[in-house]
Protein backbone atom coordinates (compact mmCIF):
# COMPACT_ATOMS: atom_id res chain seq x y z
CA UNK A 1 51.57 119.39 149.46
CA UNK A 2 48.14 120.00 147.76
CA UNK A 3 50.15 122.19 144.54
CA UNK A 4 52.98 119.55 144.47
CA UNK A 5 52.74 117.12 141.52
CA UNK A 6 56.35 115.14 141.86
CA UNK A 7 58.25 115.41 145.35
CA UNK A 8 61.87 113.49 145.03
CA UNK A 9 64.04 113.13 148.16
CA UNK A 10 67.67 111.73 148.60
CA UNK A 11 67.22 109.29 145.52
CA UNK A 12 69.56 107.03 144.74
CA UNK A 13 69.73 104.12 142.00
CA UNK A 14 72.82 101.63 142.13
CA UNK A 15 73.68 99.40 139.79
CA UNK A 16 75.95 96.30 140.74
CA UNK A 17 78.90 95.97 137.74
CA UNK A 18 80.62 93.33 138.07
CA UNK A 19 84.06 92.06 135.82
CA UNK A 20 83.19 88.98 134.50
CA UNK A 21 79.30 87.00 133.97
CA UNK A 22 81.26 83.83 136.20
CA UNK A 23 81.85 86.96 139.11
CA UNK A 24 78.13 85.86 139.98
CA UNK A 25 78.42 82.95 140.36
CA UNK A 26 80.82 83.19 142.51
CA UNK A 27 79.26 85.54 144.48
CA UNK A 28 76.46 83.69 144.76
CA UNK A 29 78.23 80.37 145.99
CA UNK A 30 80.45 82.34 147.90
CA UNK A 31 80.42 81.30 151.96
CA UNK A 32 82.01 83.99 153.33
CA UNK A 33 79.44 86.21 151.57
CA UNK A 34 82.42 87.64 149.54
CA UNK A 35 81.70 90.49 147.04
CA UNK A 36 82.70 90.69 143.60
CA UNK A 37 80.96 93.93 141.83
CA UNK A 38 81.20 97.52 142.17
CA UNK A 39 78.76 100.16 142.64
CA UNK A 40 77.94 102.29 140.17
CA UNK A 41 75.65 105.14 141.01
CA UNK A 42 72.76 106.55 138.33
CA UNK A 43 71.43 108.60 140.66
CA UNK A 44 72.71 110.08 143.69
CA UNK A 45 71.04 111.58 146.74
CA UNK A 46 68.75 113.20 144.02
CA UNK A 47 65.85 116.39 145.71
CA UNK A 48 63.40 118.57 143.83
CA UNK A 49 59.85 118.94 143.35
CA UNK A 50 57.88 119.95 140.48
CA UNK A 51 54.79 122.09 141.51
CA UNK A 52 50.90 121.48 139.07
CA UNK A 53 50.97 123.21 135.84
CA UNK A 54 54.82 123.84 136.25
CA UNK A 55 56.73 122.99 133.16
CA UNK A 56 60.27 121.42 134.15
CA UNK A 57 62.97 121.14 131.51
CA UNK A 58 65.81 117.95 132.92
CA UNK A 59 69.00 118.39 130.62
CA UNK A 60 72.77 116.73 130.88
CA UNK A 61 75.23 114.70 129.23
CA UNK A 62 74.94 111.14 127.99
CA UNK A 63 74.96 108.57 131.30
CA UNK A 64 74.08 111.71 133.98
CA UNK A 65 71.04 109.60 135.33
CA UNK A 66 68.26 111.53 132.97
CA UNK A 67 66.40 108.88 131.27
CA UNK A 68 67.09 106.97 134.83
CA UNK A 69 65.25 109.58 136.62
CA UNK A 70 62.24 109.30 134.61
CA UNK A 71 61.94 105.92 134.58
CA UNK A 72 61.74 105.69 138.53
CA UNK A 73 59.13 108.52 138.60
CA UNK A 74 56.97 106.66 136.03
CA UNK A 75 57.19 103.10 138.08
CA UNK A 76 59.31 101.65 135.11
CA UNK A 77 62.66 101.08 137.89
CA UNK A 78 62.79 100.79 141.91
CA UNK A 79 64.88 103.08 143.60
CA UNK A 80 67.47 102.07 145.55
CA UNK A 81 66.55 104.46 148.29
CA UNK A 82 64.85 107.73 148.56
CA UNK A 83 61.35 108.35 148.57
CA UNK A 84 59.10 109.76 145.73
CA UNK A 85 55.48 111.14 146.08
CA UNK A 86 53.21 111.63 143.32
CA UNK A 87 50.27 113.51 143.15
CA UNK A 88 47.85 112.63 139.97
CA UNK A 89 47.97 110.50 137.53
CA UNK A 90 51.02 109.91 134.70
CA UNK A 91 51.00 109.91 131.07
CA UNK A 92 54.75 109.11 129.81
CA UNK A 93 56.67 108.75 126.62
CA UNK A 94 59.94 106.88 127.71
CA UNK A 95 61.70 104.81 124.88
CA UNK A 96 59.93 103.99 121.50
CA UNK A 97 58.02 100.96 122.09
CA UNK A 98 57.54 101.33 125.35
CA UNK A 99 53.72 100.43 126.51
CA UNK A 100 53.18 99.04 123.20
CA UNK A 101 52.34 95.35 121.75
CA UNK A 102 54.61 95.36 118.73
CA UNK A 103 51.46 92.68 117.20
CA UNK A 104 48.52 94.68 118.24
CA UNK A 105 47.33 97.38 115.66
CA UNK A 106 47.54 100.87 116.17
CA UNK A 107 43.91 101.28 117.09
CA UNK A 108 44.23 98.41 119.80
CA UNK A 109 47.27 99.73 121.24
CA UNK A 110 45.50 103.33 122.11
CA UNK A 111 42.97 100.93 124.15
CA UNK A 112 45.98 99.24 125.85
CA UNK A 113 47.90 102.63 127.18
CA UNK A 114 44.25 103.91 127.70
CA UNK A 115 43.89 100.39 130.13
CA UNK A 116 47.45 101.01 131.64
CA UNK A 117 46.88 104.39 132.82
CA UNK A 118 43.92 103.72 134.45
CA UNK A 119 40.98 105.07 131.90
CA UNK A 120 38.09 103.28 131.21
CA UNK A 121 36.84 102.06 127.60
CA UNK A 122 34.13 104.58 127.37
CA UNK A 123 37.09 107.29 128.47
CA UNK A 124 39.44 106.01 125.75
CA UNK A 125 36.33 105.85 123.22
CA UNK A 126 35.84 110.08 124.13
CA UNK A 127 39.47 110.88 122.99
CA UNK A 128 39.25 108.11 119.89
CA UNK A 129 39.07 110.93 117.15
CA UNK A 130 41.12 113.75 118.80
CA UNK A 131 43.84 110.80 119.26
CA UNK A 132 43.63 109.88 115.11
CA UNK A 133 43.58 113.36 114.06
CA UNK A 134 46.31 114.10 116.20
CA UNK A 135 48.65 111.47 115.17
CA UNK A 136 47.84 111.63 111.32
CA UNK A 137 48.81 108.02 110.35
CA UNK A 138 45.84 107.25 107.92
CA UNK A 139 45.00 103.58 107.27
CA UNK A 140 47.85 102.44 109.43
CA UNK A 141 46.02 102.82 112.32
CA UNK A 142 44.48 99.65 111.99
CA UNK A 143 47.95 97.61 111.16
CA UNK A 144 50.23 96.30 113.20
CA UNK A 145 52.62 98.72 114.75
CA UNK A 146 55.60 96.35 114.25
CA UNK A 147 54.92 97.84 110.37
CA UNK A 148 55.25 101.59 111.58
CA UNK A 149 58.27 103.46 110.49
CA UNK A 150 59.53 105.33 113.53
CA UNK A 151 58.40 108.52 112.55
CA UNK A 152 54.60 107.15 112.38
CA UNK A 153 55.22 104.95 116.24
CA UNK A 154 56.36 108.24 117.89
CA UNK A 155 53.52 110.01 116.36
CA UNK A 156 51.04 107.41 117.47
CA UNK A 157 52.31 107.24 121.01
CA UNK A 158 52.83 110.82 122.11
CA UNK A 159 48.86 111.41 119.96
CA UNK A 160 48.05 109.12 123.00
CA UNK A 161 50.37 110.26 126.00
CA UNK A 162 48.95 114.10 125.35
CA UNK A 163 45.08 113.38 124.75
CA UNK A 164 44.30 112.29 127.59
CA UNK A 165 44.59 115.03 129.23
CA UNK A 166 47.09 113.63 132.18
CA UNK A 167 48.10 115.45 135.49
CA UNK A 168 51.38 114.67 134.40
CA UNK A 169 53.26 114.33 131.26
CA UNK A 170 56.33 112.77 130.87
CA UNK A 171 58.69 112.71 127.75
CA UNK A 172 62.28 112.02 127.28
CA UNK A 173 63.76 112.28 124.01
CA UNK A 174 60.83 110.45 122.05
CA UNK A 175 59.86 113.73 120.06
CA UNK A 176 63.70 113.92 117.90
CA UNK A 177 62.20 111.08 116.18
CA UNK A 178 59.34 113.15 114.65
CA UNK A 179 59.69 115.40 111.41
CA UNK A 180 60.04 119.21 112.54
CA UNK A 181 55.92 119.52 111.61
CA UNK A 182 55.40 117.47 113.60
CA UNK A 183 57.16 118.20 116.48
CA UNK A 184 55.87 122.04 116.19
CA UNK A 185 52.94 120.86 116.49
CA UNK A 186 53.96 118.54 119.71
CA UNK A 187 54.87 121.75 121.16
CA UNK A 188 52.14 123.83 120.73
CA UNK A 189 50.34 121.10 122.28
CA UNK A 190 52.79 121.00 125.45
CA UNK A 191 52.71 124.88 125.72
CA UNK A 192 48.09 124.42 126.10
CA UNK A 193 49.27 122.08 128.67
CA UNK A 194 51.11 124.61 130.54
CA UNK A 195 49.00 125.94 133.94
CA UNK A 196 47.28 122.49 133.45
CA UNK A 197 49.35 119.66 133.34
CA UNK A 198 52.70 119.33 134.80
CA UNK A 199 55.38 118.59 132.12
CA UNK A 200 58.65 116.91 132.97
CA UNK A 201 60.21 116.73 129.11
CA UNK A 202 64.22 115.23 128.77
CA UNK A 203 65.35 116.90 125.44
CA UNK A 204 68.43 118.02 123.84
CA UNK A 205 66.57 120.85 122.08
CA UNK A 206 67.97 123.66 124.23
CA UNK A 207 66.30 126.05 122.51
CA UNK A 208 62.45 124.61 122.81
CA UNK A 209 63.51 123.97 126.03
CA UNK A 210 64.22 127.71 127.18
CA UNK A 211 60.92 128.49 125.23
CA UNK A 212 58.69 125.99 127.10
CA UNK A 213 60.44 125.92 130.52
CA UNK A 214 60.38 128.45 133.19
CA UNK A 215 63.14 126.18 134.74
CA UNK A 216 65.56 123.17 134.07
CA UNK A 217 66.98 120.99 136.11
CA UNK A 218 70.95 119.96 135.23
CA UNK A 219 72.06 116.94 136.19
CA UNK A 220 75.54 115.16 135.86
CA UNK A 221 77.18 111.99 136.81
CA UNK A 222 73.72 111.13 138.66
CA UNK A 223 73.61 114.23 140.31
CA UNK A 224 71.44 117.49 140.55
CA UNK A 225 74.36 120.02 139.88
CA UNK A 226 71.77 123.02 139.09
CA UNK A 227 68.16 123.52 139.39
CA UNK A 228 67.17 126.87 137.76
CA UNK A 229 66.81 129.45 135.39
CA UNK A 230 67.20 128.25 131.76
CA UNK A 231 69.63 130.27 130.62
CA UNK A 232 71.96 129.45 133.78
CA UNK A 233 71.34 125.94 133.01
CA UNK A 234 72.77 125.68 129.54
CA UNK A 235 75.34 127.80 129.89
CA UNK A 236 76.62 125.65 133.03
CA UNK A 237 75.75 122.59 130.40
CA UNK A 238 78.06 123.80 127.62
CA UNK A 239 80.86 124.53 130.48
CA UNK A 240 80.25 120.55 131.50
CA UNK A 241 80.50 119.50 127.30
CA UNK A 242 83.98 121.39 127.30
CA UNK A 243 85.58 118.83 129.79
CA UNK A 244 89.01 119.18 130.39
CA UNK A 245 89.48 122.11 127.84
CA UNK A 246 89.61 125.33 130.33
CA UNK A 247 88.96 128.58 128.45
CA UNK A 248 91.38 130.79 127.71
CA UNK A 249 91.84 134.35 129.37
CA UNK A 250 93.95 136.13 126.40
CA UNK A 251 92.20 137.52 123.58
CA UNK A 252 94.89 137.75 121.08
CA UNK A 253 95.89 135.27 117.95
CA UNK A 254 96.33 131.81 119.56
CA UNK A 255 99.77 130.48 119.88
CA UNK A 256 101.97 127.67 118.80
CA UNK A 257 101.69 126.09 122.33
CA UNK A 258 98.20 125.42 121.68
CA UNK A 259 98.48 123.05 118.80
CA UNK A 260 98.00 120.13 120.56
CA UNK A 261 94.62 120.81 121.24
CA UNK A 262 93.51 121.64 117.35
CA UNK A 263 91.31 119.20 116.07
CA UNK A 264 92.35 116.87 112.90
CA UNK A 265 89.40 116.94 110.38
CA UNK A 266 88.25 113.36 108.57
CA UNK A 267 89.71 112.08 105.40
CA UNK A 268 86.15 112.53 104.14
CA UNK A 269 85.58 115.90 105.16
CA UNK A 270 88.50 117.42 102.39
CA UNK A 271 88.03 118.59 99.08
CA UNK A 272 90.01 120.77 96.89
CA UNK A 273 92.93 120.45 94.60
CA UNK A 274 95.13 120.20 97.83
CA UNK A 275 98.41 121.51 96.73
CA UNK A 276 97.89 122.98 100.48
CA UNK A 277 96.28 121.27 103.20
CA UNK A 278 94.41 122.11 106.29
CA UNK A 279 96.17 120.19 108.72
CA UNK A 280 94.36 121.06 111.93
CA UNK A 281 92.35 123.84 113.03
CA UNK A 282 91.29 125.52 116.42
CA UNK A 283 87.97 128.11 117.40
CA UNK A 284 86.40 129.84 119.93
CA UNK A 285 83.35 131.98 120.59
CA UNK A 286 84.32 135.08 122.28
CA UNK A 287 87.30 132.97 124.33
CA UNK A 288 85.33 129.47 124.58
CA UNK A 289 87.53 126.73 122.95
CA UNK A 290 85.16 124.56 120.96
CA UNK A 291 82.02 125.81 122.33
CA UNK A 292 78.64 124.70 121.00
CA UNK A 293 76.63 127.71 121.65
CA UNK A 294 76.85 131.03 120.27
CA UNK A 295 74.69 134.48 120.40
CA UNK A 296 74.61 137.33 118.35
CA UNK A 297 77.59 139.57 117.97
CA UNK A 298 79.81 137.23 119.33
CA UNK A 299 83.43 136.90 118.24
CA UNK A 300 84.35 133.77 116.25
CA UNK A 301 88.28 132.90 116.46
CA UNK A 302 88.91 130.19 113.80
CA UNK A 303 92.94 129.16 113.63
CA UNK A 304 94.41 126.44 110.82
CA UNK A 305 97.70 124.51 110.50
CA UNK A 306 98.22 124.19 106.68
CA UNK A 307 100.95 122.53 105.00
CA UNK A 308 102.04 123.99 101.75
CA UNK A 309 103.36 121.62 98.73
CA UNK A 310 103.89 125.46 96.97
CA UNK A 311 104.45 128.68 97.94
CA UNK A 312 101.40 130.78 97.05
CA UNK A 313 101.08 134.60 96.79
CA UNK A 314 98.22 135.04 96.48
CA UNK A 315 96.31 133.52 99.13
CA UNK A 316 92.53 133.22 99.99
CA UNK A 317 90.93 131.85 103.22
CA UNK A 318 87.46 131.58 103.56
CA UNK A 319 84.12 130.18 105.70
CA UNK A 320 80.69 129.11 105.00
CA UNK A 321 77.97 128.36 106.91
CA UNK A 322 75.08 126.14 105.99
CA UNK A 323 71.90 125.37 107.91
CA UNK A 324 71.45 121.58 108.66
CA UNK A 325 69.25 121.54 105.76
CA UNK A 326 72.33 122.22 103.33
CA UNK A 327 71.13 126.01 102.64
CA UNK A 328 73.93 128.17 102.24
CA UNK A 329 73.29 131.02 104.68
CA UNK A 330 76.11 133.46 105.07
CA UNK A 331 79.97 133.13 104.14
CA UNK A 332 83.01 135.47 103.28
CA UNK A 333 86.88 135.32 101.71
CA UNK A 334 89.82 137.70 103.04
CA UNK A 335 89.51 138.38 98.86
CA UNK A 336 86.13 140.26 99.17
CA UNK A 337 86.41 141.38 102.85
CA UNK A 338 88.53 144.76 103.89
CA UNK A 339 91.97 142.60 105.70
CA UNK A 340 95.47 142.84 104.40
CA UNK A 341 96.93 140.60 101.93
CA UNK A 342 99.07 137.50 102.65
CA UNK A 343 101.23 134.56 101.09
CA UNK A 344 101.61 131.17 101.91
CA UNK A 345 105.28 129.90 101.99
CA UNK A 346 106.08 125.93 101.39
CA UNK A 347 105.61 124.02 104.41
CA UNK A 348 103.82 124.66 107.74
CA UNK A 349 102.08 127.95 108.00
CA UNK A 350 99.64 129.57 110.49
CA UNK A 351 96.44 130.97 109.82
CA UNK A 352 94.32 132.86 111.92
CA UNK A 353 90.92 135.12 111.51
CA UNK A 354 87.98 136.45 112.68
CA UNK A 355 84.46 137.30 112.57
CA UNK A 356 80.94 138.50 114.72
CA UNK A 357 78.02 136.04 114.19
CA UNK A 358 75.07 138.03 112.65
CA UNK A 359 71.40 138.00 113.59
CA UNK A 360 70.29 134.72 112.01
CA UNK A 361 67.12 132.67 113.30
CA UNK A 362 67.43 130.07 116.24
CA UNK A 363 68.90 126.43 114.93
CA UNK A 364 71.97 124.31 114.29
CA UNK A 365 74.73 125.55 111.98
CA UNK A 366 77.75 124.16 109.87
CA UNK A 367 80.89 125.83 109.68
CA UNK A 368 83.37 125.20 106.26
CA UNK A 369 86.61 126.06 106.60
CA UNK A 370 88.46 126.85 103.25
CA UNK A 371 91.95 127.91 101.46
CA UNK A 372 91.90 129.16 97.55
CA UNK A 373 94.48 131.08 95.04
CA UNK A 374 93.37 134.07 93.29
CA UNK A 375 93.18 137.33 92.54
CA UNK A 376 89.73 137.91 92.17
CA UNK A 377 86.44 135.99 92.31
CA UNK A 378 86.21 134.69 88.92
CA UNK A 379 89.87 133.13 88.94
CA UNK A 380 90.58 131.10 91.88
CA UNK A 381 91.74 127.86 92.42
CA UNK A 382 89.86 126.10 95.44
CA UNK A 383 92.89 124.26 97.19
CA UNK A 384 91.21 122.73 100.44
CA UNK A 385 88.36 122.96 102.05
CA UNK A 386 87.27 121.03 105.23
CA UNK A 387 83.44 120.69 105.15
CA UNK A 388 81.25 121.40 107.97
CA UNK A 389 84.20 121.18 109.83
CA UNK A 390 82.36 122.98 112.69
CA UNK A 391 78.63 122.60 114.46
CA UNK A 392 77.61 125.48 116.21
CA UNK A 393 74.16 126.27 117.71
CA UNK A 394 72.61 129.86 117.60
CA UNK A 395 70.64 130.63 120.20
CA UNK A 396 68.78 133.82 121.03
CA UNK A 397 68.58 134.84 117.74
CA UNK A 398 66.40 137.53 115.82
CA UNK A 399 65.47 137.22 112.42
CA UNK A 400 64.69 134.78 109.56
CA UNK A 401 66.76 135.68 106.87
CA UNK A 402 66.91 134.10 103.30
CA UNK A 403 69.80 133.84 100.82
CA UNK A 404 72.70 134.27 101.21
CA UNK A 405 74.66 137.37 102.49
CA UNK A 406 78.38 138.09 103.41
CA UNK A 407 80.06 138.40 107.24
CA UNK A 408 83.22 140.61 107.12
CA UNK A 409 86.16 138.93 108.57
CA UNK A 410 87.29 141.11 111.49
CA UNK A 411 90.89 139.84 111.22
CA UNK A 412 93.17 138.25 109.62
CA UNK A 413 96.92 137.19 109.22
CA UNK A 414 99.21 133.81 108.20
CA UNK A 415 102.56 133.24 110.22
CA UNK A 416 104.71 130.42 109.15
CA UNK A 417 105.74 127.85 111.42
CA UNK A 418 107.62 124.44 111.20
């Protein structure tokens, strides 16, 4: 047990819903001890342990029992039942605000999570300046936090959690509050902390998370479903995002039976003359309906429903992706790219295409979907497009590339339907 930090056995946490606020009541009066809730379980006959200096990675959907987890490791909740054992002592960033007087300035609240985690003034005093040069706040330090933006409170509190130099350090989800400086530098500061300090860090940054963590820990529905390599771990994420939508097993152009799963895009989302109209549209990545992952070389399958006021001859379907900064990154048209020529005939028509996703850095991409009429590039009409219609996430990538450059479509055809 001596190179354990956090042991975990058969957890459970159960919450008692009940139907109605006057339901307690009359539980409470009841005589013949009569229930009136249900139990709902956040955490379920939960096991692992986290060894020192091990860096742990916990990932899952919304309501799986993460943020649940950590608060009954930190003291914050009681278990139900199951034990926990914990070896050294905690340094945790939970919710914003969490440890901190909202009246007491910034300097006075280092003092108080110095206090609560069991350091002495003269300790706290040590780690004063690397705490304030850390968190960068200027003058503020000495106002009232309840005045911070929340930018400035998360950089205060995890300057604090990660000074101290704790056995164990605990974050979930506090550092997507943080501009991206800041949070590179949060995580150069976790990875010195690695072989030191045990880290236990709830994030939905897969892709510092496969940097930083030898292994994550999945969990849905209150359960441990996978505890493991990274990679494993997202992918068997991304297959628990998809739901009910089962991937396909053909490869070819998808079908008319399949338009009740195409998505509708929002009123706001259109722009164009809209003479035609992108009614729905479908994708995959290499055969995953809708996934939210992709690597490079993989096969994007993008299908549309349009509906055509006009028949057009010369039609033009196109994509653009833009980084979540709004750069413009890569695109292409069937115009420029080597595909055959089609028309669009009035009323409901088909569209289908394809392309590989190039070596582009690591980060979150926006897909635009768009029809145009033209002959060439300098006369075309821009009939609809649907902006960032699509949110994809490249992981594994290779290198940082500027401007903007073209992807050829692989292929590319329009059937009309009604």
């Amino acid at each position: 047990m001596a190179d354990i930090s956090i042991k975990v056995e058969d957890l459970c946490k159960i919450y008692k819903l009940y139907d109605k606020p006057t339901d307690r009541i009359k539980e409470a009066l009841s005589l013949s001890k009569k229930t009136y809730y249900r139990e709902h379980y956040a955490l379920k006959n939960v096991s692992f342990s986290v060894n020192k200096g091990e860096t742990v990675g916990i990932i899952g959907v919304n309501g799986a029992g993460k943020s649940t987890l950590l608060k009954i490791i930190t003291g914050v909740l009681t278990p139900t039942s199951g034990s926990i054992e914990i070896n050294g002592k905690i340094s945790a960033l939970l919710e914003l605000g969490a440890g901190f007087n909202m009246d007491y300035t910034g300097i006075e609240n280092i003092y108080l999570n110095g206090t609560m985690m069991g350091f002495s003034k003269s300790e706290v005093d040590k780690k004063l300046d690397d705490i304030l040069r850390f968190a960068d706040i200027g003058d503020f330090i000495d106002q009232p936090v309840k005045t911070y933006s929340s930018g400035m409170f998360v950089r205060l509190a995890f300057a604090v959690a990660i000074n101290i130099d704790p056995d164990i350090l605990i974050v979930d989800e506090a550092l997507s509050v943080g501009d991206v400086f800041f949070q590179a530098k949060c995580y150069k500061k976790i990875k010195e902390l690695t072989g030191k300090s045990t880290v236990l860090i709830v994030s939905h940054d897969l892709n510092a998370l496969t940097k930083f963590c030898k292994r994550i820990i999945l969990m849905s529905e209150g359960k441990k479903v996978f505890d493991g390599d990274p990679n494993e771990a997202i992918a068997r994420y991304f297959k628990l995002k998809q739901g009910s939508v089962k991937k396909k097993k053909d490869t070819g152009i998808f079908a008319a039976e399949n338009f009740s799963e195409y998505r509708v895009p929002a009123a706001k989302d259109y722009s164009g003359k809209m003479d035609v109209v992108i009614e729905k549209y479908f994708y995959s990545v290499d055969d995953e309906p809708f996934a939210e992952q992709c690597r490079k070389n993989d096969e994007f399958k993008i299908s549309m429903v349009v509906n055509s006021a006009i028949d057009i001859e010369d039609t033009i379907v196109g994509f653009q992706i833009r980084d979540k900064y709004g750069n413009e990154v890569f695109g292409q048209t069937s115009l420029t790219s080597d595909t055959d020529r089609y028309s669009i005939l009035q009323g409901r028509n088909v569209i289908n295409f394809s392309f590989d996703w190039p070596e582009i850095r690591e980060g979150d991409y926006f897909i635009t979907l768009g029809i145009g009429n033209g002959t060439d590039v300098l006369n075309q009409v821009e009939e609809c497009w649907i902006n960032n219609a699509i949110h994809i996430t490249a992981s594994t990538g290779g290198k940082t590339i500027f401007g903007i450059f073209n992807q050829n479509m692989k292929t590319f055809e329009i059937s009309k339907t009604d």
